[in-house]
N, C-alpha and C. Protein backbone atom coordinates (compact mmCIF):
# COMPACT_ATOMS: atom_id res chain seq x y z
N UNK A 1 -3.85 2.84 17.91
CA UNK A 1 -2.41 2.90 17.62
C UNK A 1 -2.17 2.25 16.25
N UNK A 2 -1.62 2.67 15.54
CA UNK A 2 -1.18 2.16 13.99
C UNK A 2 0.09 0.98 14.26
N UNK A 3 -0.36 0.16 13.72
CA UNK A 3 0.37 -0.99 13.63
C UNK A 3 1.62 -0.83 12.96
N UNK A 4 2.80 -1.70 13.49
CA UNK A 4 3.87 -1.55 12.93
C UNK A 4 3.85 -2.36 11.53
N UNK A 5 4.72 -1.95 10.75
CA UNK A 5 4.34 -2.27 9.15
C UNK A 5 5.94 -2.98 9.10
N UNK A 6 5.96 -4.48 8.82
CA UNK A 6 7.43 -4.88 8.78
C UNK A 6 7.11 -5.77 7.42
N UNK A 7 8.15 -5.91 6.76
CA UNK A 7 8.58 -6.48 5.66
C UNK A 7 9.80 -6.94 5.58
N UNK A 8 10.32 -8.55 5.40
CA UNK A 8 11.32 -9.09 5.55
C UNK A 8 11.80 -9.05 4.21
N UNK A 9 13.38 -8.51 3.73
CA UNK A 9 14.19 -8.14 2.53
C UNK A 9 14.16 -9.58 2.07
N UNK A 10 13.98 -9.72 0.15
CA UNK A 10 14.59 -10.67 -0.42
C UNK A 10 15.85 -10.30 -1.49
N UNK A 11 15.92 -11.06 -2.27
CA UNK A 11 17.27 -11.00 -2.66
C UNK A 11 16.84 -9.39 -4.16
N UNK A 12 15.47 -9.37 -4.02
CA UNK A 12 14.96 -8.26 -5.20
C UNK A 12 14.34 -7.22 -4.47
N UNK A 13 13.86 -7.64 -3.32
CA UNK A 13 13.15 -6.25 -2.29
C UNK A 13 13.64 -6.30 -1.26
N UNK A 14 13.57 -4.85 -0.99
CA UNK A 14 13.89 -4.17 0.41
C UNK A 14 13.22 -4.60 1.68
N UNK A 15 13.91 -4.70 3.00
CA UNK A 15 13.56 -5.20 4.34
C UNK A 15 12.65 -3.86 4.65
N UNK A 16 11.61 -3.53 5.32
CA UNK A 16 10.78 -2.36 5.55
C UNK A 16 9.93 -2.65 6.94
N UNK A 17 11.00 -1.54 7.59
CA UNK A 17 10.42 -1.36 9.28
C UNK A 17 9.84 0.14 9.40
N UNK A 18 8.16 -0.03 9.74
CA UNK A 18 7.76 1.57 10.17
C UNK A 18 6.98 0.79 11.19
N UNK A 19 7.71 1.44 12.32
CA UNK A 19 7.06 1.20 13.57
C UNK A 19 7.15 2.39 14.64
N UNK A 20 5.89 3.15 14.26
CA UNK A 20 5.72 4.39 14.84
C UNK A 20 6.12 3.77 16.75
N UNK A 21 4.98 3.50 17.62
CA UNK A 21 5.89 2.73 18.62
C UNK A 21 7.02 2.64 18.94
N UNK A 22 7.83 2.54 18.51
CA UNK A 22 9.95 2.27 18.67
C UNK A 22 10.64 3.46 17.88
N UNK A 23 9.66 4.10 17.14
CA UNK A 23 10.20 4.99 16.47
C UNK A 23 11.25 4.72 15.19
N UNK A 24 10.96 3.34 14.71
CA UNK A 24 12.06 3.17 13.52
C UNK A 24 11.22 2.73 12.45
N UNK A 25 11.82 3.37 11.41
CA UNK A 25 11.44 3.79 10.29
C UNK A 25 12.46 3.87 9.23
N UNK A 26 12.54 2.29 8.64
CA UNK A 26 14.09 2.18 8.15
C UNK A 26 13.51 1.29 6.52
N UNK A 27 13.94 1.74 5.34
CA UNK A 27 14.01 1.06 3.85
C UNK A 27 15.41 0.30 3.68
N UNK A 28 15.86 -0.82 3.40
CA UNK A 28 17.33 -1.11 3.40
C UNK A 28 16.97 -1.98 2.85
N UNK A 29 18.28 -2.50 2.18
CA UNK A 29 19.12 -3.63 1.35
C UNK A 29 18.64 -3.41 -0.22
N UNK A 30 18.04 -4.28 -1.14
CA UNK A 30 18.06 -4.19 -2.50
C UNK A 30 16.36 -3.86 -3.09
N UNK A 31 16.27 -2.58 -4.22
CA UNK A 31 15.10 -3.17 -4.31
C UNK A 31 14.64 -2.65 -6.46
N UNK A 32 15.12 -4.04 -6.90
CA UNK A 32 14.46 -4.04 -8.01
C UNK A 32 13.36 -5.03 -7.80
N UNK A 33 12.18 -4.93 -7.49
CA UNK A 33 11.20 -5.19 -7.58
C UNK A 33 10.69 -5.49 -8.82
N UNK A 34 9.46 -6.43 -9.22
CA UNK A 34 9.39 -6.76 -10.32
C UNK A 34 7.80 -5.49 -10.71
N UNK A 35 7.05 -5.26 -10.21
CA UNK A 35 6.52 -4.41 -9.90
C UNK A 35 6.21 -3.41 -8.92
N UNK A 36 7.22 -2.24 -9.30
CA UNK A 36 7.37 -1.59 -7.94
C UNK A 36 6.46 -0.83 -7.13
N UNK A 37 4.60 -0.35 -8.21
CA UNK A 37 3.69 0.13 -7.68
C UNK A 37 3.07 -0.33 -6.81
N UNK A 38 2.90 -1.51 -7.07
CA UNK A 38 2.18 -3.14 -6.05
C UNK A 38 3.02 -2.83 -4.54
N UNK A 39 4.41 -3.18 -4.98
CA UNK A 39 5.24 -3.18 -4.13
C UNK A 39 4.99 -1.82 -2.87
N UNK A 40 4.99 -0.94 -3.20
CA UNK A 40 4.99 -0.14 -2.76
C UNK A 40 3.74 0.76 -1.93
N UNK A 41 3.11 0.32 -2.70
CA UNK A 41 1.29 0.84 -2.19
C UNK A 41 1.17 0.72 -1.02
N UNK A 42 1.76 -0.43 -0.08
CA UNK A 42 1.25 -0.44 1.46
C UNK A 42 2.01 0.64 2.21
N UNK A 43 3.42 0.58 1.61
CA UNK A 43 4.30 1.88 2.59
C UNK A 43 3.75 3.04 2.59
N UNK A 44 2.94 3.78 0.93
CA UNK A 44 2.48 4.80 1.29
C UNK A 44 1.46 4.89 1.38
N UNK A 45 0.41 4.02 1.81
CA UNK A 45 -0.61 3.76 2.56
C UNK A 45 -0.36 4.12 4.13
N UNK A 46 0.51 3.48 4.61
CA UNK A 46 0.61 3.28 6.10
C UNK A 46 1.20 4.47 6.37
N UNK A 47 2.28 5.48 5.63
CA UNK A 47 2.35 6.63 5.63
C UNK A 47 1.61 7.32 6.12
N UNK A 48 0.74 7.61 4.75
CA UNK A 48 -0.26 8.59 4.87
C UNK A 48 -1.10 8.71 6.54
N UNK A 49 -1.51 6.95 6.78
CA UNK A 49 -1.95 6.96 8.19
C UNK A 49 -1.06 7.82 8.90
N UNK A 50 0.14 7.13 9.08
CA UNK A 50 1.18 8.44 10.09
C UNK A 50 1.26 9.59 9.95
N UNK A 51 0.78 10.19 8.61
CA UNK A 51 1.37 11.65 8.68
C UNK A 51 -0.03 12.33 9.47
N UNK A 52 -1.00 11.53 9.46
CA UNK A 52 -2.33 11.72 10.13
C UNK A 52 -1.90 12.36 11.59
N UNK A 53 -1.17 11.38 12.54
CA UNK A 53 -0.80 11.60 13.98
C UNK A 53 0.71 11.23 14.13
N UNK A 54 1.74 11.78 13.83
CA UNK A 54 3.08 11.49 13.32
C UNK A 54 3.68 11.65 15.33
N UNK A 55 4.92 11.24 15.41
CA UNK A 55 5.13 11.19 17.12
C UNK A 55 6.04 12.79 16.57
N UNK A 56 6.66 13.14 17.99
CA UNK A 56 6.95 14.67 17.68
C UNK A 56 8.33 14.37 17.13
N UNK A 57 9.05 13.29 16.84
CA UNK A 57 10.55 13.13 16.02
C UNK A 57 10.38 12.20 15.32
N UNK A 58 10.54 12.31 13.96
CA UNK A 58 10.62 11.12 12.46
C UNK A 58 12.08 11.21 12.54
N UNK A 59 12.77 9.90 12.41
CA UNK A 59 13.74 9.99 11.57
C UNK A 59 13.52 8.56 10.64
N UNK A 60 13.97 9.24 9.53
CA UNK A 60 13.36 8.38 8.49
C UNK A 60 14.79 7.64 7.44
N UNK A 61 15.17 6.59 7.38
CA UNK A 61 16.50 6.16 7.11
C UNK A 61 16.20 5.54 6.22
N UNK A 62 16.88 5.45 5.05
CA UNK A 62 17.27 4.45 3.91
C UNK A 62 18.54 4.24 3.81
N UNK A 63 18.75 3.06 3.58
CA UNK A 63 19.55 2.41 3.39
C UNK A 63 19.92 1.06 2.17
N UNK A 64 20.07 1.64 0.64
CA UNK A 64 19.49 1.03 0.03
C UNK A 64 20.96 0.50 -0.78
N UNK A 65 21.42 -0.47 -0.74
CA UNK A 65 22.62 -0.98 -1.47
C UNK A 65 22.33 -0.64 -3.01
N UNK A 66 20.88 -1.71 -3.59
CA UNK A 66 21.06 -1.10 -4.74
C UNK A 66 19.18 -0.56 -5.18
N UNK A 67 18.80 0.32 -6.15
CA UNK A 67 17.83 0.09 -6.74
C UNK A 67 17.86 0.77 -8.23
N UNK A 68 16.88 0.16 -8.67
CA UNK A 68 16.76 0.43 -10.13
C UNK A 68 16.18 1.84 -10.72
N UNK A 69 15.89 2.03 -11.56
CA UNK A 69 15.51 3.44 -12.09
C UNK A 69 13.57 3.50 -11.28
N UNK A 70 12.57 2.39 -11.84
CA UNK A 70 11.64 2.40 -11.36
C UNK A 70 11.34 2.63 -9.62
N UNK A 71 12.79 1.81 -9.30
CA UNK A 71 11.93 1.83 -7.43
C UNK A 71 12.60 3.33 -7.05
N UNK A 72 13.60 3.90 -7.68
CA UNK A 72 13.73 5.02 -7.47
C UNK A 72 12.61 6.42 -7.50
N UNK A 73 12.09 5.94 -8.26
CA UNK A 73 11.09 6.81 -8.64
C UNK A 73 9.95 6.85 -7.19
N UNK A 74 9.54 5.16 -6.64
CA UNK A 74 9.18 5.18 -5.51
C UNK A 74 9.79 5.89 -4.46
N UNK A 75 11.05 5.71 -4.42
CA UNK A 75 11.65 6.30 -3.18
C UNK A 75 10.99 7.94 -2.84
N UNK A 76 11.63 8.35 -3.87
CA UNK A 76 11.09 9.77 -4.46
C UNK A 76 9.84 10.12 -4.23
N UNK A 77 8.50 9.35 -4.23
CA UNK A 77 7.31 9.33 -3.44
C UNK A 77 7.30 9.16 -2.07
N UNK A 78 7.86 8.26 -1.12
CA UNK A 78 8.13 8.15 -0.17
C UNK A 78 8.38 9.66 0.16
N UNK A 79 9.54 10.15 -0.27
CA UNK A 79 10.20 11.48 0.56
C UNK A 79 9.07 12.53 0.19
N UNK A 80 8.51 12.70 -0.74
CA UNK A 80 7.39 13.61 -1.07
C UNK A 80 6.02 13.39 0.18
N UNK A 81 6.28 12.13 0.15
CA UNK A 81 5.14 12.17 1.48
C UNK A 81 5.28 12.37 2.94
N UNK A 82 6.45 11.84 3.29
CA UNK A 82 6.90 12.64 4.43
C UNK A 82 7.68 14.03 4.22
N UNK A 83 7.67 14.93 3.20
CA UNK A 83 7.37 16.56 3.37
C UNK A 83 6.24 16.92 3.71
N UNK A 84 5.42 16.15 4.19
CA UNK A 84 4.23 16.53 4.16
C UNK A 84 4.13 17.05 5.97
N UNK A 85 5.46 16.11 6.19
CA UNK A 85 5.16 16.55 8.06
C UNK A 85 5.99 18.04 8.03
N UNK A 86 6.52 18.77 6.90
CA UNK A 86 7.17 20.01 7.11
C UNK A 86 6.40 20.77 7.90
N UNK A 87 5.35 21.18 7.01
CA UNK A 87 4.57 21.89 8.34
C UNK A 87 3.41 21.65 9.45
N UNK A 88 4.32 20.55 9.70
CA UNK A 88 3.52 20.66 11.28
C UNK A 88 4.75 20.74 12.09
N UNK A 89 4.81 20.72 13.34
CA UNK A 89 5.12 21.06 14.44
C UNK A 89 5.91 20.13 14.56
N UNK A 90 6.25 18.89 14.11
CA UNK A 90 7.05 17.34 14.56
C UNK A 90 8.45 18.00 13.96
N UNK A 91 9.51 17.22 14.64
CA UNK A 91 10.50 17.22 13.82
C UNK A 91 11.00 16.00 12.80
N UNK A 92 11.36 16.21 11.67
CA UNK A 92 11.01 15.32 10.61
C UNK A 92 12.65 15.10 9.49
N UNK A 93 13.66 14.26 9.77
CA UNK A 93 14.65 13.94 9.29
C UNK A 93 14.95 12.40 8.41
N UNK A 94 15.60 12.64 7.32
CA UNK A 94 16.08 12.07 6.67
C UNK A 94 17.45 11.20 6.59
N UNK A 95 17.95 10.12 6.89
CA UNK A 95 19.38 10.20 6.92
C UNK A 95 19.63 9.02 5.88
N UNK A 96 20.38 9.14 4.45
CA UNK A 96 20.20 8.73 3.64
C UNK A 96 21.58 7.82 3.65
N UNK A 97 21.93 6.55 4.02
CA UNK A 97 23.07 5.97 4.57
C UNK A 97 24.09 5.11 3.08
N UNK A 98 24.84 4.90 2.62
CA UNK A 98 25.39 4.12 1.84
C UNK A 98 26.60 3.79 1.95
N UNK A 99 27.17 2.87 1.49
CA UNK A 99 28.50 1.65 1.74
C UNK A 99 29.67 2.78 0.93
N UNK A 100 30.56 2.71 2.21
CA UNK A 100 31.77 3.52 1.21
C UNK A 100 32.16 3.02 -0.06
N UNK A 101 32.80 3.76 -0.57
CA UNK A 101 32.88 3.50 -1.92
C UNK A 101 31.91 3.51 -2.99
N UNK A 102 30.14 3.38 -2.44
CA UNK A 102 29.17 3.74 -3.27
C UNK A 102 28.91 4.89 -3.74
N UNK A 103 29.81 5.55 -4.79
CA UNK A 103 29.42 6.48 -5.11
C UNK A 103 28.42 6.94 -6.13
N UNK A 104 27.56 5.73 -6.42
CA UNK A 104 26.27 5.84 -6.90
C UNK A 104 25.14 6.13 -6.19
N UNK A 105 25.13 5.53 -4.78
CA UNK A 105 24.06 5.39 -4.17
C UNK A 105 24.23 7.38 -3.48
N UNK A 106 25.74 7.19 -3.05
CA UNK A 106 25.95 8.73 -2.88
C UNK A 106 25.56 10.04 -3.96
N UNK A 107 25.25 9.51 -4.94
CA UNK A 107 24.84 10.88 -5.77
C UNK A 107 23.68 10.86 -6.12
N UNK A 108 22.75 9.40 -5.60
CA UNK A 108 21.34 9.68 -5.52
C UNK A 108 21.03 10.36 -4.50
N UNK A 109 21.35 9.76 -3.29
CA UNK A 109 21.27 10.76 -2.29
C UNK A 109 21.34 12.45 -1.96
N UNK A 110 22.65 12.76 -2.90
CA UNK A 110 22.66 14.18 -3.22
C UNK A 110 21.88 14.92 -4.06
N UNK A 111 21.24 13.79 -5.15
CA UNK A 111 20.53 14.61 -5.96
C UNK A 111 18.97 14.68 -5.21
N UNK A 112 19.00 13.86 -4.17
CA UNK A 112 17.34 13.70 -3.67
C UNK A 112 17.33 14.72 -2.69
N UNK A 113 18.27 14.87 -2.17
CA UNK A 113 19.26 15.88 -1.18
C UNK A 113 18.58 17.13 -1.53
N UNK A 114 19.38 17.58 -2.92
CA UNK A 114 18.81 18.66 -3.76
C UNK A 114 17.61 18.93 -3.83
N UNK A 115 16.76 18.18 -3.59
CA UNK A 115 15.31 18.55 -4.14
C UNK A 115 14.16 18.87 -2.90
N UNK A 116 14.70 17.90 -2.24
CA UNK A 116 14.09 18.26 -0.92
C UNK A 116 13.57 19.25 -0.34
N UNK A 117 12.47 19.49 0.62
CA UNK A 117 12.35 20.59 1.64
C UNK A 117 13.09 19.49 3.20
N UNK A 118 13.18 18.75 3.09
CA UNK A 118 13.78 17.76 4.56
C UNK A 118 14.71 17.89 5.07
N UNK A 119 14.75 17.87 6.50
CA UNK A 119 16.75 17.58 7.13
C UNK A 119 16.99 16.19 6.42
N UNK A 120 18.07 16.27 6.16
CA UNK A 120 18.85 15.57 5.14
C UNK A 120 19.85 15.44 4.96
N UNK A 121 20.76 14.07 5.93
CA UNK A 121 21.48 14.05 5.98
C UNK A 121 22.16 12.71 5.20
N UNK A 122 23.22 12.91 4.82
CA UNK A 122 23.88 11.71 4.02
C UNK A 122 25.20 11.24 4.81
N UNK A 123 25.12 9.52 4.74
CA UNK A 123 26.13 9.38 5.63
C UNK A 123 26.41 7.95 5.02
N UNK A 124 27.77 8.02 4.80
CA UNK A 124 28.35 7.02 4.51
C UNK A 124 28.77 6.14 5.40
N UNK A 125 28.84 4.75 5.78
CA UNK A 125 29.33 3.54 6.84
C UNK A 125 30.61 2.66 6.10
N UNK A 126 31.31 2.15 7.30
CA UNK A 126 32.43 1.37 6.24
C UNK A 126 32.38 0.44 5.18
N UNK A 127 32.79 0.14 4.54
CA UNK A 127 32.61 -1.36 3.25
C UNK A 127 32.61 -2.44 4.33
N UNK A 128 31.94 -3.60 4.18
CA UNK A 128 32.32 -5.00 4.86
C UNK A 128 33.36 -5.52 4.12
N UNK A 129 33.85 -5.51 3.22
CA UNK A 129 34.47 -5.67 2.23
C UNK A 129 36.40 -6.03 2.89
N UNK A 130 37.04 -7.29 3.05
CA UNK A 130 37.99 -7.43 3.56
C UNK A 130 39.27 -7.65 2.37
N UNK A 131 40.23 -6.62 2.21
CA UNK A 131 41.17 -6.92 1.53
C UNK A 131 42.40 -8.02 1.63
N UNK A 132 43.04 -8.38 1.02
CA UNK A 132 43.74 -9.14 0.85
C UNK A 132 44.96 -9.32 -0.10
């Protein structure tokens, strides 16, 4: 059984849960990383293991308040590697989540949206954000 892969968020990287087991598979909170290849090498490492014996439903969630031009570029690997479960037999979804009013994080999403072969869905959640 492939071990669950967890990573606790700091105030420059993203929190990172792939735990085939429970089925969650979640990128969230911030990630300018100071080197984002380093950074990144174990997720699509442990990937690749999964796309080996993937369970028959991925859903695969980001949730990323902010990132920079470089970890973007990661992300963008990420989703390239899980197209990889297109053709097999699993079902294999995307749901790309951001804070209302982000309409930055919303037009990455659309443009990653665009490029895709993935279900791909974009979904906005309320602001925490309390007026006054």
């Amino acid at each position: 059984m492939l071990e669950p892969f967890i990573l606790e968020g700091t105030k420059n990287s993203p929190a990172v849960t792939f735990d085939k087991e429970n089925s969650i598979f979640k990128v969230s909170g911030r990630s300018i990383v100071e080197d984002p290849n380093k950074f990144y090498m174990p997720l699509y490492n442990w990937l690749e293991d999964y796309i080996q014996n993937p369970n028959e439903n991925t859903e695969f969630v980001f949730d990323l308040e902010y990132f920079n031009s470089s970890s973007a570029r990661q992300v963008m690997k990420l989703i390239m590697l899980l197209e990889k479960l297109v053709d097999t037999n699993k079902l294999i979804k995307v749901k790309w989540l951001y804070e209302e009013g982000d309409e930055m994080s919303q037009e990455r999403g659309e443009e990653i949206k665009a490029v895709s072969k993935l279900d791909f869905i974009i979904e906005e959640y309320p602001s925490d954000d309390i007026d006054f």
